[in-house]
Protein backbone atom coordinates (compact mmCIF):
# COMPACT_ATOMS: atom_id res chain seq x y z
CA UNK A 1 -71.42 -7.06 -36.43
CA UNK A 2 -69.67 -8.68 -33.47
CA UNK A 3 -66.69 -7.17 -31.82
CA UNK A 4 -64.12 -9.46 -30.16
CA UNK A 5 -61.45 -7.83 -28.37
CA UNK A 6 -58.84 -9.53 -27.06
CA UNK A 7 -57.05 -7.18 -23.92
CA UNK A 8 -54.47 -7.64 -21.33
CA UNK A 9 -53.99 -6.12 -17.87
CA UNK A 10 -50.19 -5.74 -18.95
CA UNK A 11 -47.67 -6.29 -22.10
CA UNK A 12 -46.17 -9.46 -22.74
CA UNK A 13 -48.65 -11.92 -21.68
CA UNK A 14 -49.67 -13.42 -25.23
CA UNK A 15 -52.38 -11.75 -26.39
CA UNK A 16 -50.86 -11.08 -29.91
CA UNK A 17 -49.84 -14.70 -29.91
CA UNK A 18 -53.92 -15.94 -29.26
CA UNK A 19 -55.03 -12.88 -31.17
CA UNK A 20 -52.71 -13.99 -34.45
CA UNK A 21 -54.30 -17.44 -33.97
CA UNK A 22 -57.59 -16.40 -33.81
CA UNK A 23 -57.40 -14.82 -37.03
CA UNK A 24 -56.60 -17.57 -38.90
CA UNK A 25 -59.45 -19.47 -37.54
CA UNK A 26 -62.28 -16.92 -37.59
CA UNK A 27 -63.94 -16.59 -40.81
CA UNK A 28 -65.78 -13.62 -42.92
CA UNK A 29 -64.02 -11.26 -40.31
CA UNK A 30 -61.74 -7.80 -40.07
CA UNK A 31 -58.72 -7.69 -37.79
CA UNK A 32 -57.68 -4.42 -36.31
CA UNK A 33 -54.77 -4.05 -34.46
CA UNK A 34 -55.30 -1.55 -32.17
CA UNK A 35 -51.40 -1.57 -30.14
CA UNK A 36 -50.65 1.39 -31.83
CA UNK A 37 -47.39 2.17 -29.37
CA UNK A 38 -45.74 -1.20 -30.22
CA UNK A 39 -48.43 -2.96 -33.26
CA UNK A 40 -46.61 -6.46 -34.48
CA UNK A 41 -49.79 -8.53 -35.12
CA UNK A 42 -48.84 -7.49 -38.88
CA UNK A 43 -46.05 -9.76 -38.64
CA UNK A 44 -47.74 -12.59 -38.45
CA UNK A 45 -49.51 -11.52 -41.55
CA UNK A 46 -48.65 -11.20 -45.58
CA UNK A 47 -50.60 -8.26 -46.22
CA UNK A 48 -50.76 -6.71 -49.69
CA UNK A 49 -52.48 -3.19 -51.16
CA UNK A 50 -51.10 -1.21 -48.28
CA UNK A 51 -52.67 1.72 -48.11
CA UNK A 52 -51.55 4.56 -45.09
CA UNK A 53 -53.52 7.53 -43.78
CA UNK A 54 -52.17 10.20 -41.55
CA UNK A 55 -53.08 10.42 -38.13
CA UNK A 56 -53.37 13.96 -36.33
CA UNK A 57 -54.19 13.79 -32.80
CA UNK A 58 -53.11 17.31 -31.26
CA UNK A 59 -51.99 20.43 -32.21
CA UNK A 60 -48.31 22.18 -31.09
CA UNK A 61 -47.22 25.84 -31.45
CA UNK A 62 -45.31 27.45 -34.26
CA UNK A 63 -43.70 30.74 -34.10
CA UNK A 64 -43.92 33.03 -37.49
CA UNK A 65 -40.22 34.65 -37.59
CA UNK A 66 -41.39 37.11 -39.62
CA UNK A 67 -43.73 38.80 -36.66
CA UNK A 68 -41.48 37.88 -34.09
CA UNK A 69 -40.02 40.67 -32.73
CA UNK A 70 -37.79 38.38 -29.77
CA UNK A 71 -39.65 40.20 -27.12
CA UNK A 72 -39.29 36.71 -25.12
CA UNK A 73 -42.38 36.33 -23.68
CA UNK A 74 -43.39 33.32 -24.81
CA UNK A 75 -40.46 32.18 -23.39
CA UNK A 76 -41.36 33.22 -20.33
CA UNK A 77 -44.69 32.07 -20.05
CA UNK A 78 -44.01 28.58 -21.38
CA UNK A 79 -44.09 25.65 -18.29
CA UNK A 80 -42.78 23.09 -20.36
CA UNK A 81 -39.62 24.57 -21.41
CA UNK A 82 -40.56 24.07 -25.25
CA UNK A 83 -39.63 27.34 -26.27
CA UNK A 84 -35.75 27.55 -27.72
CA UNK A 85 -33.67 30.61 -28.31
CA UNK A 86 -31.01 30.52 -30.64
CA UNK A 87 -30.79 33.54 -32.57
CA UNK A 88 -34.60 33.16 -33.35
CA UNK A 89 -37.06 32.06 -30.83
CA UNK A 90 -38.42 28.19 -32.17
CA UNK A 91 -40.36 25.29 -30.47
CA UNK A 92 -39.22 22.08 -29.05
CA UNK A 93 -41.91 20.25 -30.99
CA UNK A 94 -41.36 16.83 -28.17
CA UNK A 95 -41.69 19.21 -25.61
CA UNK A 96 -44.63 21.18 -26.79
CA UNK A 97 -47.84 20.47 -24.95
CA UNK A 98 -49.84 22.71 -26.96
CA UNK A 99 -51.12 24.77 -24.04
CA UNK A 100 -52.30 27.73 -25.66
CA UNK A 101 -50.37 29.85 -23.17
CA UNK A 102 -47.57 31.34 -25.99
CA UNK A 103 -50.30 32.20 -28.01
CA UNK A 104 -52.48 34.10 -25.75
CA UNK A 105 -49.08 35.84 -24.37
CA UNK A 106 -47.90 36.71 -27.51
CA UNK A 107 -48.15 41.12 -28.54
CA UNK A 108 -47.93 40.58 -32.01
CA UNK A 109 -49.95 37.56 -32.56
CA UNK A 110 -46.71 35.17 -34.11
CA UNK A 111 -47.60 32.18 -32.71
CA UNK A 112 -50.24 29.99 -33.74
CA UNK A 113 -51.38 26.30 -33.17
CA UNK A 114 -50.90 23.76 -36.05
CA UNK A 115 -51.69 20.59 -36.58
CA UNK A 116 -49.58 17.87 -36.36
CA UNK A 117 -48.58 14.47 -38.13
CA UNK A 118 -48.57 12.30 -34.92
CA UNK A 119 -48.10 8.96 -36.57
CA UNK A 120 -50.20 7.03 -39.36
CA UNK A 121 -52.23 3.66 -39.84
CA UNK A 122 -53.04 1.45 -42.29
CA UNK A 123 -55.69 -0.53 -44.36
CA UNK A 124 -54.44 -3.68 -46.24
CA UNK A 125 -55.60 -6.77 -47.20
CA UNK A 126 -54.86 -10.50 -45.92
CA UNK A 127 -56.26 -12.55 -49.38
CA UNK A 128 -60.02 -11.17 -48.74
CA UNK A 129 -59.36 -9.90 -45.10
CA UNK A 130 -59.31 -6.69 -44.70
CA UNK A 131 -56.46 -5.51 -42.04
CA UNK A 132 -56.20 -2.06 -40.17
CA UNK A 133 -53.20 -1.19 -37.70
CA UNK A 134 -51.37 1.81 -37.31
CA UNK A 135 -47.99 3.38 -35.86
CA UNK A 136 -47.65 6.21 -33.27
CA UNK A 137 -44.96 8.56 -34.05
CA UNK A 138 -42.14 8.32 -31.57
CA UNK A 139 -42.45 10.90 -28.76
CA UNK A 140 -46.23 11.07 -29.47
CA UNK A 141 -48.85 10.06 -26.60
CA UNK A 142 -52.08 10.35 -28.70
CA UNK A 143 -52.17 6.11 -28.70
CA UNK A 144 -55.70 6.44 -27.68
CA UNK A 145 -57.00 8.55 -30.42
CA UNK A 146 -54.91 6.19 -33.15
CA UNK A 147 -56.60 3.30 -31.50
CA UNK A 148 -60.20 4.64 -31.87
CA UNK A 149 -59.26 5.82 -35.53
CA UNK A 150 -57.85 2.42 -36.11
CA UNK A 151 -61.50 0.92 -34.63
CA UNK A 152 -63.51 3.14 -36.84
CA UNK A 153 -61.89 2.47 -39.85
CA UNK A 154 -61.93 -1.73 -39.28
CA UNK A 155 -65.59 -1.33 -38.49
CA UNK A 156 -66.16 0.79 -41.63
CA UNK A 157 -64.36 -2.13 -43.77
CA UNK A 158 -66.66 -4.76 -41.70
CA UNK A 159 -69.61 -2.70 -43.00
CA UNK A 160 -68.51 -2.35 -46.45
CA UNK A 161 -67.32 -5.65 -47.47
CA UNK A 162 -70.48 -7.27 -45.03
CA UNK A 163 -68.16 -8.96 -42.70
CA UNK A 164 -69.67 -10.39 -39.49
CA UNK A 165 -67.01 -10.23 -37.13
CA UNK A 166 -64.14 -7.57 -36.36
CA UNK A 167 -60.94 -9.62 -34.40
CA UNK A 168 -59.76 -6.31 -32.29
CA UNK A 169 -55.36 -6.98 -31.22
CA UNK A 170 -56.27 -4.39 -28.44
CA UNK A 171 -53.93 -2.27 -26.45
CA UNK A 172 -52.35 -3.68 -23.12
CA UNK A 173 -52.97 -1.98 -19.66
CA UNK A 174 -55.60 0.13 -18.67
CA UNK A 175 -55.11 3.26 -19.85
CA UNK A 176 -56.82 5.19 -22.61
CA UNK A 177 -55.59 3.07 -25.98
CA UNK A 178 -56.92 0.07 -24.14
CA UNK A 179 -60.47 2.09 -23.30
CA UNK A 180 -60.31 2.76 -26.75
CA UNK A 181 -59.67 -0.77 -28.10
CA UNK A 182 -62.60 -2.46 -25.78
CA UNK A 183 -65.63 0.37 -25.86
CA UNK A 184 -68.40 -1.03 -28.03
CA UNK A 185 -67.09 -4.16 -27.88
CA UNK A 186 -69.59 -7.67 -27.91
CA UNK A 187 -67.33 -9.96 -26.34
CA UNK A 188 -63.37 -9.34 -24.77
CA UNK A 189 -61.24 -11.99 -24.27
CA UNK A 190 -58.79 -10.97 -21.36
CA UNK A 191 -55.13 -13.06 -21.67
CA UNK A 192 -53.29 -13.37 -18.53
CA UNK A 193 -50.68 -15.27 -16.67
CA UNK A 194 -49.97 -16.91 -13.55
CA UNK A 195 -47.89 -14.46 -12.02
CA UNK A 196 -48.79 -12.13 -8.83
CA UNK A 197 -47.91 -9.49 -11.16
CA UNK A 198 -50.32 -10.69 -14.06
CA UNK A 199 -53.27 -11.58 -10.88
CA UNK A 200 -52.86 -7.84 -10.18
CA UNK A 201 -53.54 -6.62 -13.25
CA UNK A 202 -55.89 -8.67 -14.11
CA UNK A 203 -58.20 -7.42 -11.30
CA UNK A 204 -57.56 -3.88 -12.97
CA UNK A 205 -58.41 -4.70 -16.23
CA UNK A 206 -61.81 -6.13 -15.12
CA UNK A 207 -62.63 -3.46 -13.25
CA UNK A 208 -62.45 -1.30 -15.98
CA UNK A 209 -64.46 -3.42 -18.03
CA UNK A 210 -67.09 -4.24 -15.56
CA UNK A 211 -67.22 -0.20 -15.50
CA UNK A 212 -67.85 -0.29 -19.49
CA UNK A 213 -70.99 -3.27 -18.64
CA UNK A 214 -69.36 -5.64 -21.71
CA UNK A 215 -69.11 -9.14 -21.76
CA UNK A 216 -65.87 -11.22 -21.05
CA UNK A 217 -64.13 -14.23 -20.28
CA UNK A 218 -60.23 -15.13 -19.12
CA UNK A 219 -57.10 -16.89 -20.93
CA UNK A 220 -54.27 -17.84 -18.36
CA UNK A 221 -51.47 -17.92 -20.85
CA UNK A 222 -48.69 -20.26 -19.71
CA UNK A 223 -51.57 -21.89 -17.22
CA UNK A 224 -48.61 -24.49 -15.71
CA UNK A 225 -45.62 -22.73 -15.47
CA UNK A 226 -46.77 -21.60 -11.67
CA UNK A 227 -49.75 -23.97 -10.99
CA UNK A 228 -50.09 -22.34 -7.66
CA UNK A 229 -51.00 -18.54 -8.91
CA UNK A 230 -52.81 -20.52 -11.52
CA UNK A 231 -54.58 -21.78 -8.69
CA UNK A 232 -55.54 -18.10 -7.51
CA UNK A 233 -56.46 -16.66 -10.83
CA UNK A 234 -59.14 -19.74 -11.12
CA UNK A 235 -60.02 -19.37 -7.28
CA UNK A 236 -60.90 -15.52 -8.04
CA UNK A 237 -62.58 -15.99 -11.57
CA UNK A 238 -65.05 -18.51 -9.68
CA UNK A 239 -65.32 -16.40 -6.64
CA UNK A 240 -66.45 -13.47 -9.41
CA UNK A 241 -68.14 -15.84 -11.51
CA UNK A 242 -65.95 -14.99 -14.64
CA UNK A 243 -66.20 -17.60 -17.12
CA UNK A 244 -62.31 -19.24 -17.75
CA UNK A 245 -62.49 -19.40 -21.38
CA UNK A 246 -59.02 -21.62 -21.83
CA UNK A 247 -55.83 -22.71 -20.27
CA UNK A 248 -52.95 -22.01 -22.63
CA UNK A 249 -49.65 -24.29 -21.67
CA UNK A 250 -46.33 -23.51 -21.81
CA UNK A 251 -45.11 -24.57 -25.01
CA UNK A 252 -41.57 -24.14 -26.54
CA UNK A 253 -43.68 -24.56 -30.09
CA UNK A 254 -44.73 -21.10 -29.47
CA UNK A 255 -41.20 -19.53 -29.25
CA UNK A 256 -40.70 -21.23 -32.81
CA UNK A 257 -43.55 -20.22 -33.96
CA UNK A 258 -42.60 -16.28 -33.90
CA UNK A 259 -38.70 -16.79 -35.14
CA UNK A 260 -40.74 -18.11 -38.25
CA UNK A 261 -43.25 -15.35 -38.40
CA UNK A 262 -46.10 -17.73 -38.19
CA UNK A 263 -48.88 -18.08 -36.08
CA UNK A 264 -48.85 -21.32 -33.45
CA UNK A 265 -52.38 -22.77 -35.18
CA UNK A 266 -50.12 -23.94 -37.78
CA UNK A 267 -48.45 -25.94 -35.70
CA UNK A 268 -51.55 -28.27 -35.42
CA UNK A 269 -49.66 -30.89 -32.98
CA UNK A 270 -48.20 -28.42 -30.27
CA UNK A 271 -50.26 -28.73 -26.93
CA UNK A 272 -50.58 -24.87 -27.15
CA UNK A 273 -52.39 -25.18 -30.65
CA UNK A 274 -54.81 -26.95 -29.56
CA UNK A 275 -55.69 -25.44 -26.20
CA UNK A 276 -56.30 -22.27 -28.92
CA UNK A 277 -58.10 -24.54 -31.20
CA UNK A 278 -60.71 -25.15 -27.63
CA UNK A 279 -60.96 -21.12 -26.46
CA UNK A 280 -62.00 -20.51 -30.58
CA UNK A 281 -64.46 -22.93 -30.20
CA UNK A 282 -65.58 -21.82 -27.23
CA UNK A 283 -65.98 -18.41 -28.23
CA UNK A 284 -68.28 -19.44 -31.12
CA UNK A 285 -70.21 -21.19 -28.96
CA UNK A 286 -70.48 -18.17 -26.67
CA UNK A 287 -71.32 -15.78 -29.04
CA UNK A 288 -73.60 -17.65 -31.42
CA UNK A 289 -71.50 -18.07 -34.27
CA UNK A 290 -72.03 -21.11 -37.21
């Protein structure tokens, strides 16, 4: 099965916007959405037969009042200021790091490590695609693990239902949810812009992916809004020898095309359409598909 990911070096540059393009045009495909800190691709999408599974990606402590005997320790030995005393000695579950340190400390063995509910995702259906995203509780920093979980389960669905490509919405940046949006991955479309900002990260993101040995080609989003950092981004991609996938214009058809809740293919006329309509085409080409 072939994995496309579609990954920026920052937030805000337009990869939902390509990636909610691309899955109207790809066919016999999954789409995972794998932004689990701020996921919207659903938006874009009428799913139906939503069905939710609970994510757990750490565990926090919880103190037993009946064996507490408000010796304070815990308190004591705690670096993150999580435990409260108000009468009763309880945990401040956001500031919780679940350390171990309480429990080791404790005389009389009250405190123990539980699991927690750290957010949920999702499997639901577009007509015959199947759809998997997710939602990090807020507070929660386990984005990475909900991204991998959200992977899996997108793969699974490709397996099951015989699909032969999975569309991967991944994470921005380069921290772990985007590591865990891109490993594995055939093919990863990186979406930038032509800002020193966007440059910067872009050199980051490939770094990291050069570091995982996958494939990948560049998107300047908004390509002639600053022609002359536009100018840099293709200076350095030839320098490297990255392939430029696509050019995407800046196109007030776009902006339209969210208020509606509609992806900008539909908009078959707009100049930004149709420079998406080229990098889908290309990618086929690339990656061998009919």
């Amino acid at each position: 099965m072939i994995q496309i990911a579609i990954v920026s070096g920052k937030g805000g540059t337009g990869k939902t916007t390509l990636a909610g393009s691309l899955t109207f045009l790809f066919e016999n495909h999954v789409v995972a959405d794998c932004d689990a800190d701020a996921p919207n691709l659903y938006l874009l999408l009428d799913l139906k037969d939503k069905e939710s599974f609970e994510f757990s990606g750490g565990k926090k402590a919880s103190i037993s009042l009946d064996k507490c005997t408000k010796c304070g320790i815990c308190k004591d030995v705690c670096r993150f200021d999580a435990v409260i005393y108000d009468g009763d000695y309880k945990i401040d579950p956001y500031a919780c790091e679940g350390c171990s340190a309480c429990v080791i400390a404790c005389p009389e063995k009250a405190i123990t490590l539980v699991k927690t509910k750290d957010g949920e995702y999702y499997r639901a259906f577009m007509d015959s695609m199947p759809v998997v995203h997710g939602r990090l509780n807020p507070g929660e920093d386990a984005s990475g693990g909900l991204a991998a979980e959200i992977r899996k389960l997108a793969i699974k669905e490709g397996e099951r239902l015989k699909k032969r490509v999975v569309l991967i919405d991944g994470a921005p940046g380069i921290g772990c949810p985007a590591i865990s949006s891109i490993t594995g991955a055939t093919y990863i479309v990186i979406i930038t812009e032509p800002t020193t900002s966007g440059l910067h990260d872009l050199t980051r993101i490939v770094k990291v992916i050069q570091q995982l040995k996958r494939r990948f080609g560049v998107v300047i989003n908004k390509a002639d809004l600053n022609t002359e950092v536009s100018e840099r981004i293709e200076r350095y991609c030839r320098d490297e020898n990255f392939k430029i996938l696509g050019r995407i214009p800046f196109d007030e058809t776009v902006e339209l095309a969210v208020r509606q809740g509609k992806p900008v293919i539909h908009f078959q006329d707009s100049e930004a359409s149709k420079a998406i309509m080229t990098i889908y085409m290309k990618l086929k080409r690339i990656l061998g598909i009919k």
